[in-house]
C-alpha atoms as a PDB file:
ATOM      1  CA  UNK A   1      27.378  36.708 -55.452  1.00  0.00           C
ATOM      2  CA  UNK A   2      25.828  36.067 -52.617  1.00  0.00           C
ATOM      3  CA  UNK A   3      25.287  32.315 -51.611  1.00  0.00           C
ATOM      4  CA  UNK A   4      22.037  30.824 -50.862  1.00  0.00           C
ATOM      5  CA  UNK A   5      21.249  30.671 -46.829  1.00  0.00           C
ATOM      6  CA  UNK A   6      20.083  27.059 -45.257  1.00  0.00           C
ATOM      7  CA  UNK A   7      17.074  26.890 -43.826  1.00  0.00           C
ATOM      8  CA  UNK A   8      18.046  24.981 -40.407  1.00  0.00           C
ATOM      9  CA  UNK A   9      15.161  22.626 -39.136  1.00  0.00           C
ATOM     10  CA  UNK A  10      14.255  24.202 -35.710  1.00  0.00           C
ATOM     11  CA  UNK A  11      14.513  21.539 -33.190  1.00  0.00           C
ATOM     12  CA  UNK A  12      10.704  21.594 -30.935  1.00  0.00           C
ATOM     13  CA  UNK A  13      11.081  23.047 -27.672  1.00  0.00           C
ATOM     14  CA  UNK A  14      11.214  20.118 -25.160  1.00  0.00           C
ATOM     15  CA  UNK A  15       7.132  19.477 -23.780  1.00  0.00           C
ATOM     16  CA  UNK A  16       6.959  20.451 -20.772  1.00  0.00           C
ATOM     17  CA  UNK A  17       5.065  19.067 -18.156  1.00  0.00           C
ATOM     18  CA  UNK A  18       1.469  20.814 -18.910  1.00  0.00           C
ATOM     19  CA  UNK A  19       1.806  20.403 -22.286  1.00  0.00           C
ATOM     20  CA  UNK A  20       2.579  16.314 -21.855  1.00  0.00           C
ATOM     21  CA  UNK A  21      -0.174  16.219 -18.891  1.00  0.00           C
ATOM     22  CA  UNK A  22      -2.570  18.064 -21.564  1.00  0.00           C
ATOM     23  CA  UNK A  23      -1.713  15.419 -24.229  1.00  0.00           C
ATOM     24  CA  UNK A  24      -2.059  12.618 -21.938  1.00  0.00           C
ATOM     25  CA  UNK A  25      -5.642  13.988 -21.119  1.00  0.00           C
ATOM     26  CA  UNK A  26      -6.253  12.803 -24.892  1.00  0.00           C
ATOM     27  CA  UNK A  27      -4.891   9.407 -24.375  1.00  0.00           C
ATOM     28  CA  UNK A  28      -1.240   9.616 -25.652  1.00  0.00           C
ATOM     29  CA  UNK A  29       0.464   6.966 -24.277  1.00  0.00           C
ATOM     30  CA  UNK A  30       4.182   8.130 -25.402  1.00  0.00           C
ATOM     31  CA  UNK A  31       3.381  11.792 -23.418  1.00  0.00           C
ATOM     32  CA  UNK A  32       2.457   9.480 -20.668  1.00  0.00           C
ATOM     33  CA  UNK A  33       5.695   7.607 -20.595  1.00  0.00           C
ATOM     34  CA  UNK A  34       7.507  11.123 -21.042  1.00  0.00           C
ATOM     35  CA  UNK A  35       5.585  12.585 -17.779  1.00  0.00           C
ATOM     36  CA  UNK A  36       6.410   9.652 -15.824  1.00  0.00           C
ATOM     37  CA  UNK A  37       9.648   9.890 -16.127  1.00  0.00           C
ATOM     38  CA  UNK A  38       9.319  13.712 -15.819  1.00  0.00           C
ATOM     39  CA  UNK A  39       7.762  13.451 -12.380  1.00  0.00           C
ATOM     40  CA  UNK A  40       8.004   9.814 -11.052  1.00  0.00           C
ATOM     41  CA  UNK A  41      10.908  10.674  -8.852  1.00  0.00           C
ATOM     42  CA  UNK A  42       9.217  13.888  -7.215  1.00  0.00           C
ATOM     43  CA  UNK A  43       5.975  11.857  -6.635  1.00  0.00           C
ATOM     44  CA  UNK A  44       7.836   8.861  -5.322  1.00  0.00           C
ATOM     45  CA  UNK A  45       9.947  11.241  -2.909  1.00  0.00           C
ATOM     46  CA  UNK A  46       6.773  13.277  -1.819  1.00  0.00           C
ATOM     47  CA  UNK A  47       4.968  10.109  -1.123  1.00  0.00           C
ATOM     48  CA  UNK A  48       8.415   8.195   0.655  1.00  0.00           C
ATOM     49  CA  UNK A  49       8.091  11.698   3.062  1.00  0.00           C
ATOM     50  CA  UNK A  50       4.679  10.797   4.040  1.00  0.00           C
ATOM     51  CA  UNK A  51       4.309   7.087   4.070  1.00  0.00           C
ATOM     52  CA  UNK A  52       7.920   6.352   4.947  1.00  0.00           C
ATOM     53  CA  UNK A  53       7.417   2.449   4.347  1.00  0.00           C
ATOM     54  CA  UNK A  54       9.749   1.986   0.845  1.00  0.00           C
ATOM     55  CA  UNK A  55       6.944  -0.615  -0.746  1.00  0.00           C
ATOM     56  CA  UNK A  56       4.173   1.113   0.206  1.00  0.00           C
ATOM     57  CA  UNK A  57       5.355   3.952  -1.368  1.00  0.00           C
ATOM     58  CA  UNK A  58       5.899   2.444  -4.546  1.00  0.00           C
ATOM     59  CA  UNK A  59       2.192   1.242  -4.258  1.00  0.00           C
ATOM     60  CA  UNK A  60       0.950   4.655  -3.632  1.00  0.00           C
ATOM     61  CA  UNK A  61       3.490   6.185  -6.518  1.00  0.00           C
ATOM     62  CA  UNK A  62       1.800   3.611  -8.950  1.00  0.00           C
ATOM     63  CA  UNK A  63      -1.939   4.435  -7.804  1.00  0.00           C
ATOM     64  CA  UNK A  64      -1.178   7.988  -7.999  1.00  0.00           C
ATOM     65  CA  UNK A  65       0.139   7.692 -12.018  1.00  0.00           C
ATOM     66  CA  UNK A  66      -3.137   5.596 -12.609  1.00  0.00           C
ATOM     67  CA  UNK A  67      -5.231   7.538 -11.486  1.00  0.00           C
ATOM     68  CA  UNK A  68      -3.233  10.843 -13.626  1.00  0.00           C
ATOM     69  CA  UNK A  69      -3.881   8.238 -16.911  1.00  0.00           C
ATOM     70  CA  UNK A  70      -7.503   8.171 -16.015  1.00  0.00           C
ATOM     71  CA  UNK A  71      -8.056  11.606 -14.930  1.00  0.00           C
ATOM     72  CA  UNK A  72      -5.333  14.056 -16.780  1.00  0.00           C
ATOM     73  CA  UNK A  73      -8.666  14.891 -19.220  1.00  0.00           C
ATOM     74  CA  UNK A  74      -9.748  16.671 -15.416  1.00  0.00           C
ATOM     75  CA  UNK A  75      -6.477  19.102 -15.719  1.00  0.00           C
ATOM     76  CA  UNK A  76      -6.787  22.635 -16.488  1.00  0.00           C
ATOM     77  CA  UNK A  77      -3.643  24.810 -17.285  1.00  0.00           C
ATOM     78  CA  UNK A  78      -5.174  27.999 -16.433  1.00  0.00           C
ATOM     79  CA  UNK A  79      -5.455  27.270 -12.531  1.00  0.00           C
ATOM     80  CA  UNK A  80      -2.127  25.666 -12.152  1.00  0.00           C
ATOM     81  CA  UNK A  81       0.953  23.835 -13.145  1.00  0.00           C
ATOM     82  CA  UNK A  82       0.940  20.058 -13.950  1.00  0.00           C
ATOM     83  CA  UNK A  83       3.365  19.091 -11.354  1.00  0.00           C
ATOM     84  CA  UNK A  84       1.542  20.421  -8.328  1.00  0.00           C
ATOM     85  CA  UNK A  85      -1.748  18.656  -9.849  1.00  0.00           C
ATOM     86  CA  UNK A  86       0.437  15.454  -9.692  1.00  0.00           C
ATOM     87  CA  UNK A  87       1.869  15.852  -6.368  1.00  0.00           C
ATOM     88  CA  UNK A  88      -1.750  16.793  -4.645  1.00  0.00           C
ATOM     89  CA  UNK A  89      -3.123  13.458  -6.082  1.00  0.00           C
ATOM     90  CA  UNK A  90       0.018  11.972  -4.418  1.00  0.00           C
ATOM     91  CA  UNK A  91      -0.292  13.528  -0.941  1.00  0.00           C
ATOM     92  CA  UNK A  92      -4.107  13.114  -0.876  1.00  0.00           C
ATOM     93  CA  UNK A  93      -3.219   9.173  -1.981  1.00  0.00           C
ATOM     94  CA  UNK A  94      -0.293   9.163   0.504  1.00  0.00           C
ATOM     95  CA  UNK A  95      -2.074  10.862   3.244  1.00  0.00           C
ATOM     96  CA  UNK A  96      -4.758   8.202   3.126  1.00  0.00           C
ATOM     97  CA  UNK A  97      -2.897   5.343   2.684  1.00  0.00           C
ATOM     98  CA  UNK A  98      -1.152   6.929   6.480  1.00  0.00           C
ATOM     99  CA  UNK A  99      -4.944   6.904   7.859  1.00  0.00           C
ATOM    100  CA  UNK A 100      -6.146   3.347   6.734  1.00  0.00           C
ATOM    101  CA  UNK A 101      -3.177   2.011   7.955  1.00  0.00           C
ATOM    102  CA  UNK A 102      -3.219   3.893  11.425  1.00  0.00           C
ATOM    103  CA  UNK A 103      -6.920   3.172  11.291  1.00  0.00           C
ATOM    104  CA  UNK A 104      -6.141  -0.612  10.623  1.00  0.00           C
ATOM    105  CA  UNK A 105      -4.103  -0.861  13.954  1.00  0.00           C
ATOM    106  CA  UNK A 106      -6.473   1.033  15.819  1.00  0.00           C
ATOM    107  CA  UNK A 107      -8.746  -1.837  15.149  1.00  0.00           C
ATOM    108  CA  UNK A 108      -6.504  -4.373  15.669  1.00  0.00           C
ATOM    109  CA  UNK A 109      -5.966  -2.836  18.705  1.00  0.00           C
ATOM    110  CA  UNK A 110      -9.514  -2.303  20.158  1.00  0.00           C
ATOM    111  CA  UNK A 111     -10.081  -5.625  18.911  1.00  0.00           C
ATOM    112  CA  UNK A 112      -7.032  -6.922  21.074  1.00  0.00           C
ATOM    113  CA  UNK A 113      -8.567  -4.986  24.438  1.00  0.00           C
ATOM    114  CA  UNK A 114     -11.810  -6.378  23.624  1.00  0.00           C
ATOM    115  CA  UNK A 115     -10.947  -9.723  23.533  1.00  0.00           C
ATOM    116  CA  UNK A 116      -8.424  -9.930  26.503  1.00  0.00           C
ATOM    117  CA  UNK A 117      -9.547 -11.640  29.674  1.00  0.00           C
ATOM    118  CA  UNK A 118      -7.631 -11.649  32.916  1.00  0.00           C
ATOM    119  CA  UNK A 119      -6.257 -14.846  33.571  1.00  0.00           C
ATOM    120  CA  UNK A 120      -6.892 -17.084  37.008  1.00  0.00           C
ATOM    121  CA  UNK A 121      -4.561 -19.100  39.461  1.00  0.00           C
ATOM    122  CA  UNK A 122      -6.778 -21.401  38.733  1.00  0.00           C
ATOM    123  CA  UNK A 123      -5.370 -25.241  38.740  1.00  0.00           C
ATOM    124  CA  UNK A 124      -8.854 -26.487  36.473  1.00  0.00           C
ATOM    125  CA  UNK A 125      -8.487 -23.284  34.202  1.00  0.00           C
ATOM    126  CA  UNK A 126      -4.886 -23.446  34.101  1.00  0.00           C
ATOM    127  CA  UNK A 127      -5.684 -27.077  32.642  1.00  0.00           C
ATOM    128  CA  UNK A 128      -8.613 -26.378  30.509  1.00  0.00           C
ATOM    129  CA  UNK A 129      -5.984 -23.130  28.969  1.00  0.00           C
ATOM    130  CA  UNK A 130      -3.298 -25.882  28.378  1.00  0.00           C
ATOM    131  CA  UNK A 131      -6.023 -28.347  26.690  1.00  0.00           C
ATOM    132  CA  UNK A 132      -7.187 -25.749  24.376  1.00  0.00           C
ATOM    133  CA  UNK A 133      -3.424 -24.650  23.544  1.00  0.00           C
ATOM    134  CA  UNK A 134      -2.543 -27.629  22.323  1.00  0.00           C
ATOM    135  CA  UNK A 135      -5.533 -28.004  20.228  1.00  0.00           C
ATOM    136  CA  UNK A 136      -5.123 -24.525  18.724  1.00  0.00           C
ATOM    137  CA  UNK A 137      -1.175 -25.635  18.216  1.00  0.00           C
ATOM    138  CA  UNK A 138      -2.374 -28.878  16.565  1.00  0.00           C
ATOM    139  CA  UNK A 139      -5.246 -26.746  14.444  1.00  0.00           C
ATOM    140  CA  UNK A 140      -2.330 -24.129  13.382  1.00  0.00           C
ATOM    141  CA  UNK A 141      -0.646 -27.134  11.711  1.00  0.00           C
ATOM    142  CA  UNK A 142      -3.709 -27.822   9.228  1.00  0.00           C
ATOM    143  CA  UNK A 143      -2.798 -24.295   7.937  1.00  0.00           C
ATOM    144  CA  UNK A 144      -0.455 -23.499   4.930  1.00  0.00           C
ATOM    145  CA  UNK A 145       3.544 -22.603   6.400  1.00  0.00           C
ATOM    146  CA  UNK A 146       2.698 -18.704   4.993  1.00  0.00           C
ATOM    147  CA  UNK A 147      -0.635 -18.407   7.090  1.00  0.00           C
ATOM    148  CA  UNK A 148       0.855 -20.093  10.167  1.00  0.00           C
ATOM    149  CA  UNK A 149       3.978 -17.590   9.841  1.00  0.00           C
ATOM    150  CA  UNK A 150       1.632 -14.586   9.691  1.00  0.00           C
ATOM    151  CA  UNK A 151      -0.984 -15.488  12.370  1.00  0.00           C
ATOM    152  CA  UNK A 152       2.252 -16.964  14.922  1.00  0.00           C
ATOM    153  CA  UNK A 153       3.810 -13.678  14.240  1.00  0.00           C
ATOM    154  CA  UNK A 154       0.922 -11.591  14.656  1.00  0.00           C
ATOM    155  CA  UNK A 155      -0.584 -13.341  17.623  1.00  0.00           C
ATOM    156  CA  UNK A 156       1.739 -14.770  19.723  1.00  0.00           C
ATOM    157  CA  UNK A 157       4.707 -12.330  18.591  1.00  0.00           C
ATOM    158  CA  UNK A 158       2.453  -9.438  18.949  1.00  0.00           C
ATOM    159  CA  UNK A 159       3.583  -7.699  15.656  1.00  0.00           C
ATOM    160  CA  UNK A 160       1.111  -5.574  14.070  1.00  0.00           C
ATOM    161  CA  UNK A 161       0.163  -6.381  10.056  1.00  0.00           C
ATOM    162  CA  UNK A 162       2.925  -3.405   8.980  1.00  0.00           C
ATOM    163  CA  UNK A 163       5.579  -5.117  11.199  1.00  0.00           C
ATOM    164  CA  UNK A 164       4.828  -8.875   9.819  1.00  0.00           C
ATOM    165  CA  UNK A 165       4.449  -7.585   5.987  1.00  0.00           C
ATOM    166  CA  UNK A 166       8.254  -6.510   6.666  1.00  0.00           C
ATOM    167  CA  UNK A 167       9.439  -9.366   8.709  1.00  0.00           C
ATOM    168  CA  UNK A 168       8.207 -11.491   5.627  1.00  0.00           C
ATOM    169  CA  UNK A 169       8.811  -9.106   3.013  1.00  0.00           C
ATOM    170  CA  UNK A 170       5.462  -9.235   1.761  1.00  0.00           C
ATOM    171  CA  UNK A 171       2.630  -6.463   1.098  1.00  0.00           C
ATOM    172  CA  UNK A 172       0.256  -5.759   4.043  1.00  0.00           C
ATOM    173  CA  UNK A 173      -2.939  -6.797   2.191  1.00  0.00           C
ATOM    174  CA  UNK A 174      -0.894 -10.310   1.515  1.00  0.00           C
ATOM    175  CA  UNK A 175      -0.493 -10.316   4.975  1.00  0.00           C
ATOM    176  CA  UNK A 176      -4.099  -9.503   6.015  1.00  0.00           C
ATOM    177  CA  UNK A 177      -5.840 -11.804   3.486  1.00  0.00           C
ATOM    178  CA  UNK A 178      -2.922 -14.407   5.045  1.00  0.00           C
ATOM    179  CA  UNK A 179      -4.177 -13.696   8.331  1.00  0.00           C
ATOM    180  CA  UNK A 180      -8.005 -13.807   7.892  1.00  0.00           C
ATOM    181  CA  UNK A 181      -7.962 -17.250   5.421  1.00  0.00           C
ATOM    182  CA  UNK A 182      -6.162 -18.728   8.385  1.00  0.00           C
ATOM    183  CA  UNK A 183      -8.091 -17.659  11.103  1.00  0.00           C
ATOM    184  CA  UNK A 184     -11.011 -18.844   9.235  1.00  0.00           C
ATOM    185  CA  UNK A 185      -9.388 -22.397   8.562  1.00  0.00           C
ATOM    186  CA  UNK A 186      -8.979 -22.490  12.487  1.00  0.00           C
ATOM    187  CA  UNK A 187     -12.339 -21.291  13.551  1.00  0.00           C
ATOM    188  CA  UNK A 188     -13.642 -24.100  11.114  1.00  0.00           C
ATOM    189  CA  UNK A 189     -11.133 -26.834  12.441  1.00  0.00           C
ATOM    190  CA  UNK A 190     -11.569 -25.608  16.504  1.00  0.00           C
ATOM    191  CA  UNK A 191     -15.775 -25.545  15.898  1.00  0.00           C
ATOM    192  CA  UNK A 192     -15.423 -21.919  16.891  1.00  0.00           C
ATOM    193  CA  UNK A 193     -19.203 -20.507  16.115  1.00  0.00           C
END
Protein backbone atom coordinates (compact mmCIF):
# COMPACT_ATOMS: atom_id res chain seq x y z
CA UNK A 1 0.00 0.00 0.00
CA UNK A 2 1.51 2.80 -0.85
CA UNK A 3 0.96 5.96 1.41
CA UNK A 4 -0.30 9.17 0.21
CA UNK A 5 2.70 11.86 -0.59
CA UNK A 6 2.40 15.60 1.09
CA UNK A 7 2.22 18.22 -0.97
CA UNK A 8 4.94 20.64 0.77
CA UNK A 9 4.01 24.44 0.39
CA UNK A 10 6.99 25.82 -1.68
CA UNK A 11 8.40 28.64 0.19
CA UNK A 12 8.64 32.03 -2.65
CA UNK A 13 12.00 32.65 -3.75
CA UNK A 14 13.27 35.70 -1.76
CA UNK A 15 12.44 39.21 -4.21
CA UNK A 16 15.20 40.31 -5.31
CA UNK A 17 16.14 43.65 -5.84
CA UNK A 18 14.45 44.28 -9.49
CA UNK A 19 11.63 42.54 -8.65
CA UNK A 20 11.07 44.83 -5.19
CA UNK A 21 12.33 48.07 -7.27
CA UNK A 22 9.58 46.92 -10.00
CA UNK A 23 6.90 46.63 -7.25
CA UNK A 24 7.82 49.77 -5.66
CA UNK A 25 7.35 51.45 -9.18
CA UNK A 26 3.53 50.53 -8.39
CA UNK A 27 3.52 52.10 -5.04
CA UNK A 28 4.12 49.17 -2.59
CA UNK A 29 5.22 50.53 0.37
CA UNK A 30 6.27 47.05 2.17
CA UNK A 31 8.72 46.32 -1.22
CA UNK A 32 9.92 49.74 -0.42
CA UNK A 33 10.83 49.04 3.14
CA UNK A 34 12.34 45.58 1.86
CA UNK A 35 14.69 47.54 -0.81
CA UNK A 36 15.80 49.90 1.70
CA UNK A 37 17.04 47.70 3.76
CA UNK A 38 18.33 45.71 0.74
CA UNK A 39 20.47 48.60 -0.45
CA UNK A 40 20.57 51.40 2.23
CA UNK A 41 23.97 50.34 3.38
CA UNK A 42 25.59 50.22 -0.25
CA UNK A 43 24.03 53.67 -1.04
CA UNK A 44 25.03 55.12 2.28
CA UNK A 45 28.73 53.71 1.77
CA UNK A 46 28.87 54.89 -1.97
CA UNK A 47 27.69 58.26 -0.97
CA UNK A 48 30.12 58.37 2.61
CA UNK A 49 33.08 57.68 -0.37
CA UNK A 50 32.12 60.74 -2.14
CA UNK A 51 30.84 63.26 0.30
CA UNK A 52 32.95 62.07 3.22
CA UNK A 53 31.02 64.44 5.76
CA UNK A 54 28.95 61.51 8.01
CA UNK A 55 25.57 63.90 8.13
CA UNK A 56 25.68 64.96 4.90
CA UNK A 57 25.75 61.69 3.79
CA UNK A 58 22.85 60.61 5.55
CA UNK A 59 21.09 63.67 3.87
CA UNK A 60 22.12 62.62 0.48
CA UNK A 61 21.28 58.67 1.37
CA UNK A 62 17.69 59.95 2.31
CA UNK A 63 17.26 62.23 -0.94
CA UNK A 64 18.53 59.50 -2.98
CA UNK A 65 15.63 56.78 -1.50
CA UNK A 66 13.04 59.67 -2.16
CA UNK A 67 13.66 60.29 -5.10
CA UNK A 68 13.76 55.95 -5.94
CA UNK A 69 9.90 56.19 -4.19
CA UNK A 70 9.03 58.82 -6.69
CA UNK A 71 10.76 57.61 -9.66
CA UNK A 72 11.16 53.53 -9.41
CA UNK A 73 7.89 53.67 -12.07
CA UNK A 74 11.17 55.22 -14.45
CA UNK A 75 13.10 51.66 -13.95
CA UNK A 76 13.41 49.26 -16.66
CA UNK A 77 14.79 45.66 -16.02
CA UNK A 78 15.82 45.05 -19.46
CA UNK A 79 18.76 47.73 -19.48
CA UNK A 80 20.05 46.98 -16.08
CA UNK A 81 20.01 45.78 -12.56
CA UNK A 82 18.16 47.68 -9.75
CA UNK A 83 21.13 48.24 -7.64
CA UNK A 84 23.28 50.09 -10.12
CA UNK A 85 20.00 52.29 -10.95
CA UNK A 86 20.11 53.07 -7.15
CA UNK A 87 23.67 53.75 -6.77
CA UNK A 88 23.81 56.20 -10.07
CA UNK A 89 20.97 58.28 -8.46
CA UNK A 90 23.30 58.25 -5.39
CA UNK A 91 26.57 59.32 -7.05
CA UNK A 92 24.81 61.83 -9.36
CA UNK A 93 23.06 63.15 -5.79
CA UNK A 94 26.44 62.77 -4.02
CA UNK A 95 28.49 64.22 -6.71
CA UNK A 96 26.38 67.36 -6.60
CA UNK A 97 25.95 67.80 -3.22
CA UNK A 98 30.41 67.82 -3.53
CA UNK A 99 29.89 70.77 -6.22
CA UNK A 100 27.32 73.07 -4.36
CA UNK A 101 29.24 72.81 -1.48
CA UNK A 102 32.73 73.51 -3.19
CA UNK A 103 30.76 76.04 -5.18
CA UNK A 104 29.38 77.56 -1.84
CA UNK A 105 33.00 78.29 -0.57
CA UNK A 106 34.11 79.50 -3.74
CA UNK A 107 31.66 82.24 -3.14
CA UNK A 108 32.31 82.76 0.18
CA UNK A 109 35.58 83.12 -0.85
CA UNK A 110 35.40 85.63 -3.79
CA UNK A 111 33.07 87.34 -1.65
CA UNK A 112 35.84 87.51 1.17
CA UNK A 113 38.60 89.00 -1.59
CA UNK A 114 36.05 91.31 -2.71
CA UNK A 115 35.32 92.82 0.31
CA UNK A 116 38.88 93.05 1.91
CA UNK A 117 40.53 96.44 2.09
CA UNK A 118 44.10 97.05 3.11
CA UNK A 119 44.27 98.56 6.30
CA UNK A 120 46.20 102.13 7.18
CA UNK A 121 48.68 103.31 10.01
CA UNK A 122 46.37 105.63 10.23
CA UNK A 123 45.82 107.18 13.98
CA UNK A 124 41.99 108.78 12.72
CA UNK A 125 41.22 105.39 10.85
CA UNK A 126 42.68 103.33 13.43
CA UNK A 127 39.98 105.26 15.66
CA UNK A 128 37.10 105.40 13.35
CA UNK A 129 37.97 101.05 12.93
CA UNK A 130 37.81 100.87 16.81
CA UNK A 131 34.42 103.08 16.90
CA UNK A 132 32.76 100.93 14.43
CA UNK A 133 34.06 97.62 16.27
CA UNK A 134 32.50 98.29 19.15
CA UNK A 135 29.30 99.15 17.57
CA UNK A 136 29.28 95.97 15.47
CA UNK A 137 30.26 94.08 19.01
CA UNK A 138 27.34 95.90 20.70
CA UNK A 139 24.94 95.14 17.39
CA UNK A 140 26.14 91.27 17.58
CA UNK A 141 24.55 91.25 21.06
CA UNK A 142 20.89 92.14 19.70
CA UNK A 143 21.29 88.75 17.88
CA UNK A 144 20.04 85.30 19.17
CA UNK A 145 23.32 83.20 21.11
CA UNK A 146 22.96 80.55 17.84
CA UNK A 147 23.35 83.42 15.16
CA UNK A 148 26.08 85.22 17.11
CA UNK A 149 27.95 81.69 17.46
CA UNK A 150 27.72 81.13 13.69
CA UNK A 151 28.54 84.63 12.31
CA UNK A 152 31.67 85.01 15.36
CA UNK A 153 32.79 81.71 14.10
CA UNK A 154 32.51 82.34 10.58
CA UNK A 155 33.81 85.86 10.55
CA UNK A 156 36.16 86.50 12.97
CA UNK A 157 37.27 82.67 13.33
CA UNK A 158 37.47 82.40 9.66
CA UNK A 159 35.73 78.92 9.47
CA UNK A 160 33.95 78.21 6.39
CA UNK A 161 29.90 77.13 6.70
CA UNK A 162 31.13 73.12 6.52
CA UNK A 163 33.65 73.80 9.37
CA UNK A 164 31.00 75.82 11.71
CA UNK A 165 28.00 73.21 10.87
CA UNK A 166 30.58 70.69 12.62
CA UNK A 167 31.95 72.84 15.31
CA UNK A 168 28.15 73.23 16.30
CA UNK A 169 26.95 70.03 15.22
CA UNK A 170 24.38 71.40 13.15
CA UNK A 171 23.42 70.99 9.26
CA UNK A 172 25.07 73.51 6.86
CA UNK A 173 21.78 75.02 5.61
CA UNK A 174 21.03 75.63 9.62
CA UNK A 175 24.12 77.24 9.58
CA UNK A 176 23.65 79.39 6.43
CA UNK A 177 20.05 80.48 7.15
CA UNK A 178 21.85 81.21 10.88
CA UNK A 179 24.28 83.25 9.21
CA UNK A 180 22.18 85.32 6.72
CA UNK A 181 19.06 86.10 9.47
CA UNK A 182 21.90 87.53 11.50
CA UNK A 183 23.67 89.44 9.16
CA UNK A 184 20.44 90.88 8.20
CA UNK A 185 19.49 91.76 11.95
CA UNK A 186 22.95 93.66 11.94
CA UNK A 187 22.73 95.45 8.68
CA UNK A 188 19.24 96.64 10.05
CA UNK A 189 20.62 97.57 13.62
CA UNK A 190 24.23 99.22 12.06
CA UNK A 191 21.88 101.32 9.21
CA UNK A 192 23.99 99.41 6.72
CA UNK A 193 22.10 100.33 3.19
Amino acid sequence: MELPRLRVAEASPPSTEDDLLTRVGRGDEGAFEELYDAVSPVVFGLVRRVVRDPAQSEEVTQEVFIEVWQHAARFDAGRGKAVSWICTLAHRRAVDRVRASQASRDRDLRQGIKEFQESYDDVQETAILRADGERVLGALESLSEAQRDAIKLAYYGGYSHQEVADRLQVPVGTVKTRIRDGMIKLRDRLGVA
